[in-house]
Protein backbone atom coordinates (compact mmCIF):
# COMPACT_ATOMS: atom_id res chain seq x y z
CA UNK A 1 38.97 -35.33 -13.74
CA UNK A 2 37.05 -32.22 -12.07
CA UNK A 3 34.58 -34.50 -10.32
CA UNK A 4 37.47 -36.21 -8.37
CA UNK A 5 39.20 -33.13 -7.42
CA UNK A 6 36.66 -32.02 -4.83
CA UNK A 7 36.61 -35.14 -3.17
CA UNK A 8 40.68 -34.91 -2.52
CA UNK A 9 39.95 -31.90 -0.88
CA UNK A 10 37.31 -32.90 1.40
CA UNK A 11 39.40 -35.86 2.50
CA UNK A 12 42.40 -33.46 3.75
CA UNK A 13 40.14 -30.82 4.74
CA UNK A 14 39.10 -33.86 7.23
CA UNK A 15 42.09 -35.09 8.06
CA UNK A 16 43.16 -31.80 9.33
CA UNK A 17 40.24 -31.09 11.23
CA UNK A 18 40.18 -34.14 13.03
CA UNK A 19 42.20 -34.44 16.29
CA UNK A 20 45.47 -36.36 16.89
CA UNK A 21 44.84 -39.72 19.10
CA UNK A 22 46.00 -38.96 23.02
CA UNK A 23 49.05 -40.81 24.32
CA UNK A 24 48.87 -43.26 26.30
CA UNK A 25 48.26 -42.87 30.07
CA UNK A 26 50.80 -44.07 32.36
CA UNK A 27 50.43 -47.19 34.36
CA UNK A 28 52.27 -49.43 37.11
CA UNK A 29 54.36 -51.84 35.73
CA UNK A 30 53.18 -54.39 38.64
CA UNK A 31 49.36 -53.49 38.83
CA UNK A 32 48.89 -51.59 35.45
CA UNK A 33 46.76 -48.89 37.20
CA UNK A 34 46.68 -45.54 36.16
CA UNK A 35 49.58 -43.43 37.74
CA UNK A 36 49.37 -39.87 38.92
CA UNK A 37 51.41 -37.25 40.09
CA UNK A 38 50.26 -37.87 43.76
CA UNK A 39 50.88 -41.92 43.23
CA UNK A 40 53.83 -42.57 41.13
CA UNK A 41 57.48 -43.36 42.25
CA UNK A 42 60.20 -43.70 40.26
CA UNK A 43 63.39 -45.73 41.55
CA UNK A 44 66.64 -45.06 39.95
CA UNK A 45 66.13 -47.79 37.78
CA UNK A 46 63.57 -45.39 35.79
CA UNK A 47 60.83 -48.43 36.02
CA UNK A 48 57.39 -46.16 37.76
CA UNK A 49 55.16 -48.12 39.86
CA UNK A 50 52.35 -46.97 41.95
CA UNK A 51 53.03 -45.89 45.48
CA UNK A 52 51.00 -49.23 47.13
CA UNK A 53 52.92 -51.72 44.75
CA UNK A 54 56.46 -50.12 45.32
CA UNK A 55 56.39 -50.35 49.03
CA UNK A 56 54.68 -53.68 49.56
CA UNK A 57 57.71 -54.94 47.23
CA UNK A 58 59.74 -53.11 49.13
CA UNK A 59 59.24 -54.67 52.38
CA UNK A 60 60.15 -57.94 50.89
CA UNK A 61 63.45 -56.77 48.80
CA UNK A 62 65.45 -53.52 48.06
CA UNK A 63 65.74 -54.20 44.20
CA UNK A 64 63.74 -53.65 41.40
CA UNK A 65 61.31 -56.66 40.31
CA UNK A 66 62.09 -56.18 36.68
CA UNK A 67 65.71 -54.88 36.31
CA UNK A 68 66.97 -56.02 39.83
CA UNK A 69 68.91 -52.88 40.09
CA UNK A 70 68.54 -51.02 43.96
CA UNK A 71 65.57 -48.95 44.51
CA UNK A 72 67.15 -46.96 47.11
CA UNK A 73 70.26 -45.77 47.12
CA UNK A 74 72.60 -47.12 50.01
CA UNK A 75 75.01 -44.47 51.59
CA UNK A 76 77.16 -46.79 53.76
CA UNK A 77 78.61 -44.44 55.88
CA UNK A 78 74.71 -43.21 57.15
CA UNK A 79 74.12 -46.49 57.42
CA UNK A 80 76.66 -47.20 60.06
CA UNK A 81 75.70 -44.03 61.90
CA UNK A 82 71.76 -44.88 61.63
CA UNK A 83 72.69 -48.33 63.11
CA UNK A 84 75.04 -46.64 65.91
CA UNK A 85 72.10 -44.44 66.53
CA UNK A 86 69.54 -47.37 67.05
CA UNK A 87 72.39 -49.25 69.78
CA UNK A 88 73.02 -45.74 71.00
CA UNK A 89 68.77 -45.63 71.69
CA UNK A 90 68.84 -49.74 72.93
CA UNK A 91 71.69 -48.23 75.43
CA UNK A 92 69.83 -45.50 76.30
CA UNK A 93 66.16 -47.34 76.69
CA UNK A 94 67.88 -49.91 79.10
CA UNK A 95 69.92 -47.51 81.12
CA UNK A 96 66.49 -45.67 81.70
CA UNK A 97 64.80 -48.84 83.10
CA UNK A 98 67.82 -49.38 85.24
CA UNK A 99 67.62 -45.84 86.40
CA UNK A 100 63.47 -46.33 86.83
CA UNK A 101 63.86 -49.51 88.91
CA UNK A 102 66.59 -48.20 90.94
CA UNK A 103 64.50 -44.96 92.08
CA UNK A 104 61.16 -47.44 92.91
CA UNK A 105 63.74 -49.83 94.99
CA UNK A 106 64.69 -46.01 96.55
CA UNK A 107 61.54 -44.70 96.93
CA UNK A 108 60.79 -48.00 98.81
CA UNK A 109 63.84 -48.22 101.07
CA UNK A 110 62.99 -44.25 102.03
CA UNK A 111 58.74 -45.56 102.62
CA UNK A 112 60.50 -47.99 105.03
CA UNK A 113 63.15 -45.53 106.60
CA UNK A 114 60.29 -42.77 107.65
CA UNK A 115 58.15 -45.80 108.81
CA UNK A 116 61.14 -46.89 110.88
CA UNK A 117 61.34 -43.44 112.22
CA UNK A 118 58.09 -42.54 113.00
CA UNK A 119 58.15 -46.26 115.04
CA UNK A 120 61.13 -44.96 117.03
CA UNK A 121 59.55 -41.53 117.26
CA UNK A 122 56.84 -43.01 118.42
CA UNK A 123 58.89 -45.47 121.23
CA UNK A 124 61.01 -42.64 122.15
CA UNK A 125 58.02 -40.90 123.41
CA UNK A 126 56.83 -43.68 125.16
CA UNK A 127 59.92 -43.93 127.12
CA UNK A 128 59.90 -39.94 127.45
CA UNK A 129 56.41 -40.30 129.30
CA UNK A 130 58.42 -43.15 131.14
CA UNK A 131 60.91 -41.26 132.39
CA UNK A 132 58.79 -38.28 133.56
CA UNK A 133 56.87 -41.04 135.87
CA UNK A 134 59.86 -41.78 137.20
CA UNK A 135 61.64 -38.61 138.02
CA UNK A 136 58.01 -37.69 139.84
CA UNK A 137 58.18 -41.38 141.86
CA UNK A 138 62.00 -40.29 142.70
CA UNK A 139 60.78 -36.71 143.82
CA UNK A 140 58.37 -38.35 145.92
CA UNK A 141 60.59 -40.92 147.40
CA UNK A 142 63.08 -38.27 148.26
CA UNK A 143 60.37 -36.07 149.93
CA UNK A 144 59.36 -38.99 151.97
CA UNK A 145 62.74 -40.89 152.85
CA UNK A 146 63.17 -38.26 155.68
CA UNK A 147 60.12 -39.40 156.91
CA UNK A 148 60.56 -42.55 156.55
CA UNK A 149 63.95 -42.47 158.80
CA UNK A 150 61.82 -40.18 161.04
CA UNK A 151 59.47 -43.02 161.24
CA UNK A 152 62.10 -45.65 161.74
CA UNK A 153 63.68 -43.94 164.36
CA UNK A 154 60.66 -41.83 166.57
CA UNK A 155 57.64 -42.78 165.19
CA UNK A 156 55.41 -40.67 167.57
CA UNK A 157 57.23 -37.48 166.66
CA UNK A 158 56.42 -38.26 162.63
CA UNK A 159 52.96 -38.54 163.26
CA UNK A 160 53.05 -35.29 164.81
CA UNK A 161 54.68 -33.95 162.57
CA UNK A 162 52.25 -35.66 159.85
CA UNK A 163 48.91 -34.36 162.13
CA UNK A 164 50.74 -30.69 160.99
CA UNK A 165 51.15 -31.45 158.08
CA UNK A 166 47.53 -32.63 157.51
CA UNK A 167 46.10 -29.63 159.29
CA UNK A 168 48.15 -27.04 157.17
CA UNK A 169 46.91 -29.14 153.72
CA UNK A 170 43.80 -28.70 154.85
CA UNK A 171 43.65 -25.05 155.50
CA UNK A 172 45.68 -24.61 152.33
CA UNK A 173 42.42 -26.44 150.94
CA UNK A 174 39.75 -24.53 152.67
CA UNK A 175 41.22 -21.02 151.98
CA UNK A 176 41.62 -21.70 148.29
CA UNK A 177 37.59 -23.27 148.42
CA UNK A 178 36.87 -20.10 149.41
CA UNK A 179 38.55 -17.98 147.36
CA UNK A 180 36.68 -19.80 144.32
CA UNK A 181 33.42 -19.60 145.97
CA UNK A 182 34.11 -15.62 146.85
CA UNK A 183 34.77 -15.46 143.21
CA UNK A 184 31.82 -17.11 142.14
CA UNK A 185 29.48 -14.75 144.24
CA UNK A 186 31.69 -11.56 142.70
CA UNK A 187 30.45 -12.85 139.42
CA UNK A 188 26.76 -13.69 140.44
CA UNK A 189 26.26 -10.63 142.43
CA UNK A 190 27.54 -8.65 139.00
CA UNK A 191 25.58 -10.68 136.99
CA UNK A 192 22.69 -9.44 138.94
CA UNK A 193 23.09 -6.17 138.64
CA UNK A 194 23.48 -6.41 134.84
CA UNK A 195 20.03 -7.80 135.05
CA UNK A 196 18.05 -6.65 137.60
CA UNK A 197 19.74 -2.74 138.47
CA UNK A 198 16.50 -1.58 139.97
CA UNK A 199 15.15 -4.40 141.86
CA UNK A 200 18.61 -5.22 143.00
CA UNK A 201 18.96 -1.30 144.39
């Protein structure tokens, strides 16, 4: 009876000093990976998948492969005002193409406008230079009509009159000639004395 007594307490010495067993990890239901804190999502339905399985199902359906209950809750009322939002944006995206076509169709019709302008700027100086001409021919006509009648009427008094007027042209001519040469020699002869004082004196 003492020899077995010793042995009894060995055994529950040991089974005290040995460790309980860890729990089990948790795993996904769908892939039965290991879940984490940084992985794992739990629907309402309390069945934890991993992050990759949930939302690969969930493009497919919105309820739970096991239970079939919703994954996401559905708030109606958000929905409607998420889906007026997205018309709201559709309105929105096609009024701004209407508004970006209508200002290139404007931006072209004003390219055309200034090139219609500068056309008629450019024709309205033509005919400026035009009209010039003409006002000199008509100044020119008028001076010579009375000459013309002259003509008609006594022509050997308008070509005396035109010997005058050739003679007094001409001195006009020759006294102006001179004047430019006399100012040509002012300049030379000061030019000269700029560069030769001595010799010059």
């Amino acid at each position: 009876m003492s020899r077995h007594i010793p042995a009894a307490k060995t055994a529950t010495q040991a089974t005290q000093a040995s460790p309980p067993p860890p729990p089990p990890r948790p795993t996904c239901s769908l892939c039965c990976e290991n879940l984490t804190v940084k992985n794992a999502v739990n629907p309402l339905c309390g069945h934890t998948s991993c992050s990759t399985c949930f939302w690969k199902w969930a493009k497919t359906s919105d309820a739970c492969p096991f239970c079939r209950g919703p994954l996401i809750p559905r708030d109606r009322r958000k929905e409607l005002e998420m889906r007026n939002l997205l018309d709201r944006c559709g309105e929105i995206r096609t009024r701004l193409e209407e508004l970006y076509n209508e200002s290139d169709a404007a931006e072209e019709m004003l390219y055309m406008l200034q090139q219609d302008i500068e056309n008629k700027q450019r024709r309205w100086n033509k005919l400026q230079r035009r009209i010039q001409k003409n006002r000199k021919i008509l100044r020119k006509i008028k001076q010579w009509k009375p000459r013309i009648q002259m003509w008609e009427y006594c022509p050997e008094k308008a070509i005396e009159l035109w010997k005058i007027e050739a003679k007094e042209i001409e001195k006009k001519y020759r006294i102006q000639k001179i004047k430019e040469l006399r100012c040509c020699l002012d300049e030379l002869e000061i030019i000269i004395e700029m560069k030769f004082p001595k010799k010059y004196c």
